[in-house]
C-alpha atoms as a PDB file:
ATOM      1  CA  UNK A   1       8.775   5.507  -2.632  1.00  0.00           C
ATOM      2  CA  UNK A   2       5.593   5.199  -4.480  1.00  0.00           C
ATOM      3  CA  UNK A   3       4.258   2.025  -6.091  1.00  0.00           C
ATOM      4  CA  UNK A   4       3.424   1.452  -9.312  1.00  0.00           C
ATOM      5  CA  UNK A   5       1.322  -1.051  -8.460  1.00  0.00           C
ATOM      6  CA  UNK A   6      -1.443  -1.675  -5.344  1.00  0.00           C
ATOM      7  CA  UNK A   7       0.290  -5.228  -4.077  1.00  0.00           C
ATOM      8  CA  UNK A   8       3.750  -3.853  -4.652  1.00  0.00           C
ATOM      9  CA  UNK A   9       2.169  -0.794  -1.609  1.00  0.00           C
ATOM     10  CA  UNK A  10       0.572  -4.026   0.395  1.00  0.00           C
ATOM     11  CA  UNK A  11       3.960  -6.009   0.317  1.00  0.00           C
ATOM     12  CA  UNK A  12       6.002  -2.872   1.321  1.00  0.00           C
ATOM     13  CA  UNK A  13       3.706  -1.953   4.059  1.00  0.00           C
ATOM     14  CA  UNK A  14       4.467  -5.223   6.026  1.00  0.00           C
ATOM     15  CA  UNK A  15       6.915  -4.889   8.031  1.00  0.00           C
ATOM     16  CA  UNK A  16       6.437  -8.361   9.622  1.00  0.00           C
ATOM     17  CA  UNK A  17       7.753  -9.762   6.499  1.00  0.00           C
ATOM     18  CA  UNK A  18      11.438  -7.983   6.176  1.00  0.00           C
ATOM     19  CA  UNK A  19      13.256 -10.875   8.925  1.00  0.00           C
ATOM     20  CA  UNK A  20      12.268 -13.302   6.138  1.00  0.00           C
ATOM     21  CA  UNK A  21      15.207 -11.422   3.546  1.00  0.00           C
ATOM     22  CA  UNK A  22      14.378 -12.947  -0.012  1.00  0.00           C
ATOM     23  CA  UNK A  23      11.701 -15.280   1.197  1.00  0.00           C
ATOM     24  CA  UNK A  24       9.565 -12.575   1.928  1.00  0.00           C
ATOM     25  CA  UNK A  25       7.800 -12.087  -1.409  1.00  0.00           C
ATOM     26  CA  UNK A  26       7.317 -15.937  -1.239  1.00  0.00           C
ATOM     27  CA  UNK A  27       5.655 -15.876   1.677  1.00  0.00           C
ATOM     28  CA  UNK A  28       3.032 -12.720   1.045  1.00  0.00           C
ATOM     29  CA  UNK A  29       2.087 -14.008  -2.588  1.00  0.00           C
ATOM     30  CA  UNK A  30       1.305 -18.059  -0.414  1.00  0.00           C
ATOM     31  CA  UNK A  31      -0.640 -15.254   1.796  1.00  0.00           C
ATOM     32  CA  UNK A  32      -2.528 -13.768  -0.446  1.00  0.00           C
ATOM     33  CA  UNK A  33      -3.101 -17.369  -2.530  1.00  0.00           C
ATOM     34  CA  UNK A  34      -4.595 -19.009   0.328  1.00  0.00           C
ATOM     35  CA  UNK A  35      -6.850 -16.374   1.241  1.00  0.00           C
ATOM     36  CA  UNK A  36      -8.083 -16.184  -2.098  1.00  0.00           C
ATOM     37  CA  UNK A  37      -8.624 -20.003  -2.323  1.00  0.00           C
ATOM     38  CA  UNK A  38     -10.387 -19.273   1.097  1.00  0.00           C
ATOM     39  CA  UNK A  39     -12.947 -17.061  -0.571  1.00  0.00           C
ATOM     40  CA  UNK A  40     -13.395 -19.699  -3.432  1.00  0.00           C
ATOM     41  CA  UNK A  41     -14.418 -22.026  -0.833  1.00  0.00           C
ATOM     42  CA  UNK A  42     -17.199 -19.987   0.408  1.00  0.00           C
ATOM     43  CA  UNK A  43     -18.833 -19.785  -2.835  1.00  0.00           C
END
């Protein structure tokens, strides 16, 4: 399946994620927010 966008590849390619069902989507966007607030940090 291809994605139409670059996070929707990212999200699919982690398979860690799939145990968490419907929370999963949750959890990688918290990911990707706190690693982001991480860089802001630095600045």
């Amino acid at each position: 399946m291809t994605s139409e966008y670059s996070f929707q590849a990212a999200f699919e390619a982690r398979d860690d994620l799939k145990v968490y069902g419907s929370n999963a989507l949750m959890l990688f966007a918290l990911e990707i927010l706190t690693i982001f607030m991480l860089l802001l940090r630095k600045l």
